[in-house]
Protein backbone atom coordinates (compact mmCIF):
# COMPACT_ATOMS: atom_id res chain seq x y z
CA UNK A 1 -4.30 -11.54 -5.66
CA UNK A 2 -7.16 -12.29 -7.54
CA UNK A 3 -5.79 -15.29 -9.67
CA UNK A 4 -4.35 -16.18 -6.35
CA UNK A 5 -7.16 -16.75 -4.46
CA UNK A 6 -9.48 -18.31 -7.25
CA UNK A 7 -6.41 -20.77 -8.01
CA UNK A 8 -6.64 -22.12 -4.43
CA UNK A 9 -10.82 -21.97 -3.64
CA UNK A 10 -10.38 -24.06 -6.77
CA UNK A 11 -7.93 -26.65 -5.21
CA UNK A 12 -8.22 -26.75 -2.08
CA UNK A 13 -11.58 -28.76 -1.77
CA UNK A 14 -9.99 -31.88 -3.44
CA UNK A 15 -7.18 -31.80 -1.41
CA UNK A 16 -8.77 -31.57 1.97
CA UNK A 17 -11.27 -34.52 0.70
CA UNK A 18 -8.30 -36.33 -0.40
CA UNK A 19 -6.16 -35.88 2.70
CA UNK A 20 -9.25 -36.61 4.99
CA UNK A 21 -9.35 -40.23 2.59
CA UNK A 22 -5.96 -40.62 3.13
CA UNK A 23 -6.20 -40.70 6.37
CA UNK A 24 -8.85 -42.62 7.19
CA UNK A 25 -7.35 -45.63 5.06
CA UNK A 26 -3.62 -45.32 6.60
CA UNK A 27 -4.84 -43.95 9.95
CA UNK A 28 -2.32 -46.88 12.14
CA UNK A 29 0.45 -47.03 8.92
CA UNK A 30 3.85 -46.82 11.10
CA UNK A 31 6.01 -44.21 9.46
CA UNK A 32 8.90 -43.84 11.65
CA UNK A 33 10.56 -45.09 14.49
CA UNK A 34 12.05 -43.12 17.17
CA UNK A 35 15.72 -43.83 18.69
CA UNK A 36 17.14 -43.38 21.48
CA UNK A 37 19.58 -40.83 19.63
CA UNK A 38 16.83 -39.17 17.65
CA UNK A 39 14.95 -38.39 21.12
CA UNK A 40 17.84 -36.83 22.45
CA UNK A 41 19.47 -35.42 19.28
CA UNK A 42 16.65 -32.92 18.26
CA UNK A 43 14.33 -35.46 16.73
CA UNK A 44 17.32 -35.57 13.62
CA UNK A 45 15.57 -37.33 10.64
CA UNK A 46 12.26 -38.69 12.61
CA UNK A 47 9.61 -38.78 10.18
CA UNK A 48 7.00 -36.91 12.26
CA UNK A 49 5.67 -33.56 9.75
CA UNK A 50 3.64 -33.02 7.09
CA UNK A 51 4.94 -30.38 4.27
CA UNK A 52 4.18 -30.51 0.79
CA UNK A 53 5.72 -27.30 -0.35
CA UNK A 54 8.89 -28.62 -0.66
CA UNK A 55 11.42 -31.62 0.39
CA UNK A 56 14.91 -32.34 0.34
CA UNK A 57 16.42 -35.84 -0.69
CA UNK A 58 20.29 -35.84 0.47
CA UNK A 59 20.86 -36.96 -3.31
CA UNK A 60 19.66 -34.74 -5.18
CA UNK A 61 18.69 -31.11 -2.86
CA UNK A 62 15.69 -28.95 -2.24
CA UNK A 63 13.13 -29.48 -4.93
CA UNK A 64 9.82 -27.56 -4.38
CA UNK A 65 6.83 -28.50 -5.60
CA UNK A 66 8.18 -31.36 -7.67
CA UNK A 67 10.63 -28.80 -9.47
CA UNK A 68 14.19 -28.67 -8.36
CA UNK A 69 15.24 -25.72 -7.48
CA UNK A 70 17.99 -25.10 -9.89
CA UNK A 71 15.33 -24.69 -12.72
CA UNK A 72 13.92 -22.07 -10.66
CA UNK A 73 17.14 -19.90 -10.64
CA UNK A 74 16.10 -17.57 -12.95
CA UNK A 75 12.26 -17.14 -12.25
CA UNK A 76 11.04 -14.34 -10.17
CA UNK A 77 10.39 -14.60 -6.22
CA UNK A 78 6.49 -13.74 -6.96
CA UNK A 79 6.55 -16.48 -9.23
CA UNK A 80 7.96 -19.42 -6.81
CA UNK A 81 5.87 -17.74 -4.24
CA UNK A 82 2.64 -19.20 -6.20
CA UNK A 83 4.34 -22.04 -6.57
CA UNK A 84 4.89 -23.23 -3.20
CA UNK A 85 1.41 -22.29 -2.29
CA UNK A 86 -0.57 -23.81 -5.19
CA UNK A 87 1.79 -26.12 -6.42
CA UNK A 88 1.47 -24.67 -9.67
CA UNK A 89 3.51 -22.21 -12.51
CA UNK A 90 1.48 -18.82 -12.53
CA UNK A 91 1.15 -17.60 -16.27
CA UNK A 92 2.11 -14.02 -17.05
CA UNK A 93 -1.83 -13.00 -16.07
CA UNK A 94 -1.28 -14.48 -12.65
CA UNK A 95 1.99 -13.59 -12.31
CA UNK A 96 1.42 -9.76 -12.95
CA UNK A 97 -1.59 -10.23 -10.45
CA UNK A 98 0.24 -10.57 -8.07
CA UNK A 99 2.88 -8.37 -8.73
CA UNK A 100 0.74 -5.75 -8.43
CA UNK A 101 -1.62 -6.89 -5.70
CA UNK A 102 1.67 -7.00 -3.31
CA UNK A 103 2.87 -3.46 -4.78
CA UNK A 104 -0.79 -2.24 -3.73
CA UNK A 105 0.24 -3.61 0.20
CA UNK A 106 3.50 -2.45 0.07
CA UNK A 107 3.79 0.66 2.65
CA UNK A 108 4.87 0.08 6.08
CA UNK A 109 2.62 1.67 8.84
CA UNK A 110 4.63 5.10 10.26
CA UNK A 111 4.32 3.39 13.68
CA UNK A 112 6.56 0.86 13.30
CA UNK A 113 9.10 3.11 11.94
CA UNK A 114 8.01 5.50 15.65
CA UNK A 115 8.89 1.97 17.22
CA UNK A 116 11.74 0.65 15.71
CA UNK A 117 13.36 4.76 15.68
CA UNK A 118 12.74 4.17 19.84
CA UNK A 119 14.86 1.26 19.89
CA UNK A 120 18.56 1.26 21.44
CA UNK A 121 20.93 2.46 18.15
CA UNK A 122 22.83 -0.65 18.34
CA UNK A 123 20.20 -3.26 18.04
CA UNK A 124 20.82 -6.30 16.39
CA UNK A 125 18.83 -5.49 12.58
CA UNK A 126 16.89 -9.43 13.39
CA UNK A 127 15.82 -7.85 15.99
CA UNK A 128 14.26 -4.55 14.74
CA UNK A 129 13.18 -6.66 11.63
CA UNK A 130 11.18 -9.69 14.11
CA UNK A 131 9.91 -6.68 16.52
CA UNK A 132 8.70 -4.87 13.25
CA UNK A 133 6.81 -7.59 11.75
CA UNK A 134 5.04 -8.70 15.30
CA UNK A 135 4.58 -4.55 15.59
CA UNK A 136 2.06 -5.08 12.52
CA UNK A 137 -0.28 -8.07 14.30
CA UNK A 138 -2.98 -5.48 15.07
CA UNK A 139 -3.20 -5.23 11.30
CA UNK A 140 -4.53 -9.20 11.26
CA UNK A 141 -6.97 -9.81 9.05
CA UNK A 142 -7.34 -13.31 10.32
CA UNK A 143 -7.46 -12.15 13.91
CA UNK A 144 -10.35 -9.92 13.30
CA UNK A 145 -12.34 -12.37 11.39
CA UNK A 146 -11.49 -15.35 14.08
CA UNK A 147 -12.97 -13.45 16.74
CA UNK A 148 -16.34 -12.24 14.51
CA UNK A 149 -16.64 -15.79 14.26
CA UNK A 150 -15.15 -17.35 11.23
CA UNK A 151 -15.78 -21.03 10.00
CA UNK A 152 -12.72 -23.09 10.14
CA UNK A 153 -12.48 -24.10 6.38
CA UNK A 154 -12.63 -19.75 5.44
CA UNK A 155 -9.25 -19.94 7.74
CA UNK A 156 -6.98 -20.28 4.43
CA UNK A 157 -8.58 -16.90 3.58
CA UNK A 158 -7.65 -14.35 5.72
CA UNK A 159 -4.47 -16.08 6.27
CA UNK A 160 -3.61 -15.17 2.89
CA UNK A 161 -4.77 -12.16 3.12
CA UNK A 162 -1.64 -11.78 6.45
CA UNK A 163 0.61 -13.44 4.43
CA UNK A 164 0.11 -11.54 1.35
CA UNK A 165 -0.17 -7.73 3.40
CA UNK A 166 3.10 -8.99 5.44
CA UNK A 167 4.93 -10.25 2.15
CA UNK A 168 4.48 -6.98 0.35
CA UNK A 169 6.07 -5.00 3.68
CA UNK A 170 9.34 -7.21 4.11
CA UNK A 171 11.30 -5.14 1.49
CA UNK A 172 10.16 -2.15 2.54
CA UNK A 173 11.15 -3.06 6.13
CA UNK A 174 14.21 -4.74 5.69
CA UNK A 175 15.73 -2.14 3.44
CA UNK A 176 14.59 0.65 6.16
CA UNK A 177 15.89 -1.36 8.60
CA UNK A 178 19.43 -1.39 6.58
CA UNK A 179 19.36 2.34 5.97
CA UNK A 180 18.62 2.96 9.85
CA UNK A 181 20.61 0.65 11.36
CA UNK A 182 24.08 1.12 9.61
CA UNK A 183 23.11 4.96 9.16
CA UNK A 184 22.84 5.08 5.49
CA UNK A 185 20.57 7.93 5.02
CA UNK A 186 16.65 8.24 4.59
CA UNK A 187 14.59 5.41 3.83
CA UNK A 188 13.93 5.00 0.03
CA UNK A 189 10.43 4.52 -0.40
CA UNK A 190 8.79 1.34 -3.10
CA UNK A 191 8.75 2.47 -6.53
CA UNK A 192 5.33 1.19 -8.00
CA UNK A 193 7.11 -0.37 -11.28
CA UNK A 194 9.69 -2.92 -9.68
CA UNK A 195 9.28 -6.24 -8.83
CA UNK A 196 9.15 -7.47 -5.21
CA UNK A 197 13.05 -8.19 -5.19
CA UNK A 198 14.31 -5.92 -7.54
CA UNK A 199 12.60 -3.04 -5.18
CA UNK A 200 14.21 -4.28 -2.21
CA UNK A 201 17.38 -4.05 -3.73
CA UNK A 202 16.90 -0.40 -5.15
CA UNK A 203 15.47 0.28 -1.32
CA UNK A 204 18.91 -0.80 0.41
CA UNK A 205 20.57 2.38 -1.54
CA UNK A 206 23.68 0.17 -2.70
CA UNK A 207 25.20 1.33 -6.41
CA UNK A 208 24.23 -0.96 -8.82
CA UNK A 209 24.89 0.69 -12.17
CA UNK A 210 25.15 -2.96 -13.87
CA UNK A 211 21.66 -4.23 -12.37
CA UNK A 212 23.13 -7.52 -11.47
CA UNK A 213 22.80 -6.38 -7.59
CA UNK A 214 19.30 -6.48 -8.23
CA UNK A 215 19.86 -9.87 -9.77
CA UNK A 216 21.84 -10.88 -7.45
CA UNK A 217 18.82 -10.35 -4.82
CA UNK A 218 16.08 -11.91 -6.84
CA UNK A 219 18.15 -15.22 -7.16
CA UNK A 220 18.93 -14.78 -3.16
CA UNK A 221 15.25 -14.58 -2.42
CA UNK A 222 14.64 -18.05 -4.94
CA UNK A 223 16.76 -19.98 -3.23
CA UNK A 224 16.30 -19.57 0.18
CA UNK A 225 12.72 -19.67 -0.16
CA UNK A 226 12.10 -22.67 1.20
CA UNK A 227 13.39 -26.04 2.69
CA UNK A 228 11.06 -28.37 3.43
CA UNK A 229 9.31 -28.15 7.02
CA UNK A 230 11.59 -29.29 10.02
CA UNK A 231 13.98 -26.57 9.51
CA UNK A 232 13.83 -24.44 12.78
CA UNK A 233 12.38 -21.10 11.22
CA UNK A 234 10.32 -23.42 8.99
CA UNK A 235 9.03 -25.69 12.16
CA UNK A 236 8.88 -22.79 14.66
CA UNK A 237 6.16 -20.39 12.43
CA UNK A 238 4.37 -24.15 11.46
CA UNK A 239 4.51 -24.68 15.55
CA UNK A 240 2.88 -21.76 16.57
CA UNK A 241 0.83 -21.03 14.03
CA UNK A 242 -0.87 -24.17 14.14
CA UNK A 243 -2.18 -22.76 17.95
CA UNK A 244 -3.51 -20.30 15.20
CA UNK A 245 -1.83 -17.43 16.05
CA UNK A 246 -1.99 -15.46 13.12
CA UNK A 247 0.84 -14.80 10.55
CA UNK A 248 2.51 -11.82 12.60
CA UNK A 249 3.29 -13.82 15.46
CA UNK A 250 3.88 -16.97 13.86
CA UNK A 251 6.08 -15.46 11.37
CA UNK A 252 8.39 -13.40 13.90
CA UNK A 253 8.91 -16.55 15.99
CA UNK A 254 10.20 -18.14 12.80
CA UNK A 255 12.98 -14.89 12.61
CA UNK A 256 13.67 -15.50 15.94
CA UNK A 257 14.64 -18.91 15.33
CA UNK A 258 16.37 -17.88 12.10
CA UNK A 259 18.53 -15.39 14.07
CA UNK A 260 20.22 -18.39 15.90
CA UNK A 261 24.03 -19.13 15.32
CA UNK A 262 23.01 -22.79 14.24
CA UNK A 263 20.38 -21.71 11.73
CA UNK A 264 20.71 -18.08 10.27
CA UNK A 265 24.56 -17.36 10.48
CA UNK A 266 26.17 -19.76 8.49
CA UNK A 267 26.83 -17.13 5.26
CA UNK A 268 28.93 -15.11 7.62
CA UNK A 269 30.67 -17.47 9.13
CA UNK A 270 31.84 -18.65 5.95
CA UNK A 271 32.36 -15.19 4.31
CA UNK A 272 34.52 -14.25 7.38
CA UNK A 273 36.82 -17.76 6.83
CA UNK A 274 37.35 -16.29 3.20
CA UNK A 275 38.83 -13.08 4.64
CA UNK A 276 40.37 -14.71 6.87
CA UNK A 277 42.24 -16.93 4.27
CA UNK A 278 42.77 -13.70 1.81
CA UNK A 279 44.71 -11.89 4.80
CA UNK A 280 46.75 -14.47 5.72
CA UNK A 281 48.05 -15.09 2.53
CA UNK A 282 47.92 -11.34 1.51
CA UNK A 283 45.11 -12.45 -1.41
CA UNK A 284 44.52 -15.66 -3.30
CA UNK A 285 46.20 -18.38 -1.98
CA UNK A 286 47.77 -21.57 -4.33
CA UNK A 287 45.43 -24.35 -3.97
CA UNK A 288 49.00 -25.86 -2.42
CA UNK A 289 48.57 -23.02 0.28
CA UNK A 290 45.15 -23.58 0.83
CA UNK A 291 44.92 -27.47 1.23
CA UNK A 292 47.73 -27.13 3.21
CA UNK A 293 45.87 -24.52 5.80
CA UNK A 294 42.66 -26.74 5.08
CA UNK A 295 44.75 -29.37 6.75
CA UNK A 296 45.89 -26.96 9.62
CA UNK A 297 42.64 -26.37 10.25
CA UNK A 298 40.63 -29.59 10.71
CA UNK A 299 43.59 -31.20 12.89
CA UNK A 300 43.27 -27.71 15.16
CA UNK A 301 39.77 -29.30 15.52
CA UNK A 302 38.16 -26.59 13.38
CA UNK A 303 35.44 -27.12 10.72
CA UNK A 304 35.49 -25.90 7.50
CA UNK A 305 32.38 -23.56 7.12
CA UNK A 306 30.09 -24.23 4.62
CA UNK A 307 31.08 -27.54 4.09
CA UNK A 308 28.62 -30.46 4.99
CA UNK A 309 25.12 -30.40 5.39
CA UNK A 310 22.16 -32.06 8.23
CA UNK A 311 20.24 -33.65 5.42
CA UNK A 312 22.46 -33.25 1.63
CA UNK A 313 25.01 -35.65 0.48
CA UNK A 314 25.78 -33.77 -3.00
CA UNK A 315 26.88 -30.51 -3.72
CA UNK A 316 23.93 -27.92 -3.06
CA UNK A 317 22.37 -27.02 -6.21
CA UNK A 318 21.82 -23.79 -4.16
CA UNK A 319 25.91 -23.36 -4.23
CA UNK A 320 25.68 -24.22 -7.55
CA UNK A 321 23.29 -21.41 -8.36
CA UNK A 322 25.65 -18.86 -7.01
CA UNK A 323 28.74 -20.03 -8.29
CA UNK A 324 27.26 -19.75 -11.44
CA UNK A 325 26.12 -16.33 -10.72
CA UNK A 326 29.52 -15.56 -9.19
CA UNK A 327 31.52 -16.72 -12.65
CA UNK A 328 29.86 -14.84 -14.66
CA UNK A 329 29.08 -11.36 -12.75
CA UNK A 330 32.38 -11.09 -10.33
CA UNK A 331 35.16 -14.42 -11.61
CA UNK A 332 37.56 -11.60 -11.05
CA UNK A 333 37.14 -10.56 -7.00
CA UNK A 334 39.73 -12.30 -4.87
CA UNK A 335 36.93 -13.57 -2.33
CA UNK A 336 35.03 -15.37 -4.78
CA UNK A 337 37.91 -17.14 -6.18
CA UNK A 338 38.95 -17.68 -2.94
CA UNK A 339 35.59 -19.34 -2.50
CA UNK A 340 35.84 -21.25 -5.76
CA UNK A 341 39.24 -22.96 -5.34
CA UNK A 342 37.84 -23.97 -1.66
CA UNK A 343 35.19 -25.50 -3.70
CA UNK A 344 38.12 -27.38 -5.88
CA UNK A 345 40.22 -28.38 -3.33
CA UNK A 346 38.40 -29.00 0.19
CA UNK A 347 35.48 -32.00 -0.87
CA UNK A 348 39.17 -33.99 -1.53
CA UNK A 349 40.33 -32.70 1.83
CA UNK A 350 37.35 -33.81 3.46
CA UNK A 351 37.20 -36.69 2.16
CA UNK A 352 40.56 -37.91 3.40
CA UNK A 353 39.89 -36.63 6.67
CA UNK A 354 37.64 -38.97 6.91
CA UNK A 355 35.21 -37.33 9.55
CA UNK A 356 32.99 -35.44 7.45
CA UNK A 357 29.38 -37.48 6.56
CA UNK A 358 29.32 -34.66 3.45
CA UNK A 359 32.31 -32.99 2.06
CA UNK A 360 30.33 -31.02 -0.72
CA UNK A 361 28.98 -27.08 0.12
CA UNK A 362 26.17 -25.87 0.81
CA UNK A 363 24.25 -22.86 0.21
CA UNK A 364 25.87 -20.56 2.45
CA UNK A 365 29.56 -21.34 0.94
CA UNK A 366 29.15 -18.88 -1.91
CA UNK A 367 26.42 -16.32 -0.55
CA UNK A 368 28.34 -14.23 1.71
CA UNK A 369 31.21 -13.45 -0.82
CA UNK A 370 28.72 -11.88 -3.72
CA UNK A 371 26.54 -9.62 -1.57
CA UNK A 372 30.16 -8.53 -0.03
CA UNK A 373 31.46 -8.03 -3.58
CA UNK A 374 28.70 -5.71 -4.27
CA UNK A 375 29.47 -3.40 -1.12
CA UNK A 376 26.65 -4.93 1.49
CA UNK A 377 29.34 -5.28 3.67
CA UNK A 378 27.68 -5.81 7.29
CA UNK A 379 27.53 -9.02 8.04
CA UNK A 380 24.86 -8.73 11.03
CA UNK A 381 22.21 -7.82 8.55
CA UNK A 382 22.57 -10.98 6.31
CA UNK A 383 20.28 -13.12 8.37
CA UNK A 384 17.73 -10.23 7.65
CA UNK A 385 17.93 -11.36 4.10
CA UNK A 386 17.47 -14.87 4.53
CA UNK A 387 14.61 -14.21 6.79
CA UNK A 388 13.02 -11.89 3.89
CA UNK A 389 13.09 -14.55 1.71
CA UNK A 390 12.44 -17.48 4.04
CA UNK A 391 8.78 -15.47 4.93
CA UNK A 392 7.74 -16.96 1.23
CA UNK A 393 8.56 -20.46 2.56
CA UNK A 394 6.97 -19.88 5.78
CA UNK A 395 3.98 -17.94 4.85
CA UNK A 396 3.26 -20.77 2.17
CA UNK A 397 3.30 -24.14 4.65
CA UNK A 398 0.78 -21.68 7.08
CA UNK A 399 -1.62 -21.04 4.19
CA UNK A 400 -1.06 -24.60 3.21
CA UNK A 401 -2.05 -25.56 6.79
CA UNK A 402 -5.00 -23.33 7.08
CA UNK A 403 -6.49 -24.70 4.06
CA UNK A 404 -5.60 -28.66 5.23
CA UNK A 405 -7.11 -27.61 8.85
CA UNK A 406 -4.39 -29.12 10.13
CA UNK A 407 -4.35 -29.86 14.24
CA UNK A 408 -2.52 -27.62 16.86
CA UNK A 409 0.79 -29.49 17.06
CA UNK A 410 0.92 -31.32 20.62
CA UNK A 411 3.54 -34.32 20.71
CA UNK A 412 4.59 -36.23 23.49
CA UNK A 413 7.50 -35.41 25.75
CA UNK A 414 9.47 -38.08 28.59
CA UNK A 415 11.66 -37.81 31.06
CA UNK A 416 14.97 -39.13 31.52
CA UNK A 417 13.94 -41.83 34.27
CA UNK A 418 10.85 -43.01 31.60
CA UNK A 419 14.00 -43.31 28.57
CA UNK A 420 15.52 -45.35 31.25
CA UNK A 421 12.89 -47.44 32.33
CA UNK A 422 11.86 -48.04 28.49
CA UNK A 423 15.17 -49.03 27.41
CA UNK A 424 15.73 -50.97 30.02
CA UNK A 425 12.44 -53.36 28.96
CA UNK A 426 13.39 -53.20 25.49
C-alpha cells in the first residue's frame, strides 16, 4: 500500500487546487438541460455527476482512465485497481505492493462467518455477501478517525485504508459465501502466493486443472470494474458515501442496488435464453432456426437479452473480451456457440425489427455461458461476482471523492403539480 498511498499524497494536491480553479472560473457554465422525460425517466443522460475514473461514449465503450478497456483485458485486477484510483499504470514495484499489502488484509473476521452461519439456509448469496460487508463497519478506520477529529483533506486516508481492508476480504467472502450457500464443503482459506483473483477462484473449490478458470475470473473482475458514475451500484455507494458514511455502508448499499433485476441480473437472464434455445432445438440450432425463433420472439413482444444497451451504440468491447476468451478456451461447448451465432445473426434481426436503438451485445451476452462452462452453475450467485469486482469501481470514485472533498449530494426534487405549472409557462 505503500506506493499506493505516496502515489496519491503526491497527486492529489494539484488536483484539488485545480478543481477548486476550475470551478471558480466556470462556476454558472450551463452543462445540461433537464426534460420533461429525463425528470420522469430516471434522470436518463442528464449531465449532473462528476467521475473521472472512467466514462462511456456510446461509440466507442467504457474506457477508464483514458485507456479503453479492451487493452486492459489481460492486466491484473490489482493493477486496474491503481489505475482507476490514480489514473496511472503501477510498475511491477507498485504493483507487487499492493499485491501483498491486500494479501496482508485478507482474513475475514470469524464473526461474520457466526453471522452469516445464523442466517436462514436459503438466503439469497447478495444478501449474505451485502450483510457481510456492512457486518465489518465496526472495523472503519475512517469512522474512528472522523470521530477523534480528523481534518477534512486526511479524509482520502483512512478511506483508503476501508477500501483497501474491504478489497482484500471480498474473495475471501464471496468464495465462503459460495461454499456455504450451495453446500460445497468447508471454506478454503487465501493462499499467501495468489493474486487477488486468481485466489478467489482457487477459494470457490471449482476444478480447474487447465488454470483458465482462474483466468477466466481475473478477466471477469477487469471488466466489470467499473462504468463510469451514474450506474445504480456506482451512484448509490457515491450517494451515500458522500453523507460520509464510511466504505462499509456505502459499499453494501451499492450491492444492494446491484442485486436489482434491472442492474445485476442481466448475465442470467441471458445465460438462461441460451438454454432455453439449446433445449428447444435439442443443441445448436442452424442460424435458419435461430433467426427464425429470434423472429418468434420479438413479435411475442419479448426482448432479446443481452442485446442493446442504456448508453452503447457498438458492440461492447466487454463482449468482445469474452468472446475472445470463449474462442479460444471453450469454441467447442454448445452454449457458447449458441451464444456466438446469436452474436452473428440477431444485430441483422434487430436491425430489421426496427425497434431496437442498439442491436449490438453487451457485456452480459457472453458472461453467463463461460462461468457455466466451467461448472459455476448457480445462477443466483453471479451478481455476487459482479459485485466483487464492481467494489474496485466503487471503492475508487469514494477515494476519488474523499480526496476532491466533494459535497454531500443534495439535488432538488418537484412535484407533479410544480412539472405542471412549469410546463405550462414554458
Amino acid at each position: 500500500m505503500a506506493k499506493l498511498k505516496e502515489k496519491l499524497a503526491q497527486k492529489i494536491p494539484q488536483l484539488r487546487d485545480e478543481i477548486k480553479g476550475f470551478v471558480k472560473e466556470h462556476a454558472n457554465k450551463v452543462i445540461s438541460e433537464v426534460s420533461v422525460a429525463q425528470a420522469y425517466g430516471g434522470m436518463r443522460g442528464v449531465k449532473a455527476l462528476v467521475c473521472d475514473t472512467s466514462v462511456v461514449p456510446p461509440d466507442k465503450g467504457l474506457i477508464i482512465r483514458g485507456t479503453p478497456i479492451g487493452e486492459l483485458k489481460d492486466q491484473l485486477p490489482e493493477a486496474v485497481f491503481y489505475l482507476l484510483v490514480t489514473g496511472e499504470m503501477p510498475d511491477n514495484e507498485a504493483l507487487e505492493d499492493l499485491k501483498m499489502d491486500l494479501k496482508s488484509r485478507s482474513k475475514v473476521p470469524d464473526y461474520v462467518w457466526k453471522t452469516l452461519e445464523a442466517m436462514p439456509k436459503d438466503s439469497h448469496p447478495m444478501v449474505m455477501f451485502s450483510l457481510g460487508i456492512l457486518a465489518m463497519e465496526k472495523e472503519s478506520v475512517f469512522k474512528k478517525k472522523y470521530n477523534e477529529g480528523m481534518k477534512k483533506i486526511e479524509y482520502w486516508d483512512s478511506t483508503l485504508e476501508d477500501c483497501l481492508n474491504l478489497i482484500a476480504k471480498l474473495p475471501t467472502l464471496a468464495a465462503g459465501i459460495y461454499r456455504m450457500r450451495f453446500n460445497k464443503g468447508p471454506r478454503i482459506e487465501p493462499d499467501p502466493n495468489l493474486d487477488w483473483a486468481g485466489d478467489y477462484a482457487r477459494m470457490l473449490g471449482l476444478d480447474d486443472s487447465t488454470g483458465e478458470f482462474a483466468n477466466l475470473i481475473r478477466l471477469y473482475m477487469v471488466l466489470h470494474t467499473d462504468h463510469e458514475g451514474g450506474n445504480v451500484s456506482a451512484h448509490t455507494c457515491h450517494c451515500v458515501g458522500s453523507a460520509l458514511s464510511d466504505a462499509y455502508y456505502a459499499v453494501s448499499a451499492g450491492l444492494n442496488g446491484l442485486a436489482g433485476p434491472l442492474h445485476g441480473l442481466a448475465n442470467q437472464m441471458c445465460l438462461r435464453w441460451a438454454i432455453m434455445v439449446k433445449d428447444k432445438f435439442g443443441g445448436v440450432p442452424t442460424e435458419d432456426q435461430l433467426r427464425q425463433f429470434a423472429w418468434d420472439t420479438l413479435k411475442s413482444g419479448q426482448v432479446i437479452p443481452g442485446y442493446g444497451h442504456a448508453v452503447l451504440r457498438v458492440t461492447d468491447p466487454r463482449f468482445t473480451a469474452f468472446h475472445e476468451f470463449g474462442s479460444r478456451v471453450c469454441a467447442e461447448d454448445d452454449l457458447f456457440q449458441i451464444v456466438a451465432k446469436v452474436f452473428k445473426i440477431i444485430p441483422d434481426v434487430l436491425r430489421e425489427h426496427g425497434k431496437a436503438k442498439d442491436p449490438w451485445p453487451n457485456v452480459d451476452a457472453a458472461s453467463g455461458c463461460l462461468l457455466y462452462h466451467f461448472g459455476l452453475t448457480e445462477f443466483e450467485y453471479y451478481t455476487v461476482l459482479f459485485g466483487v469486482s464492481r467494489a474496485l469501481g466503487m471503492c475508487s470514485q469514494l477515494i476519488v471523492s474523499r480526496a476532491l472533498g466533494e459535497a454531500i449530494e443534495r439535488p432538488k426534487s418537484v412535484t407533479t403539480e410544480w412539472m405542471k405549472q412549469a410546463v405550462a409557462k414554458g
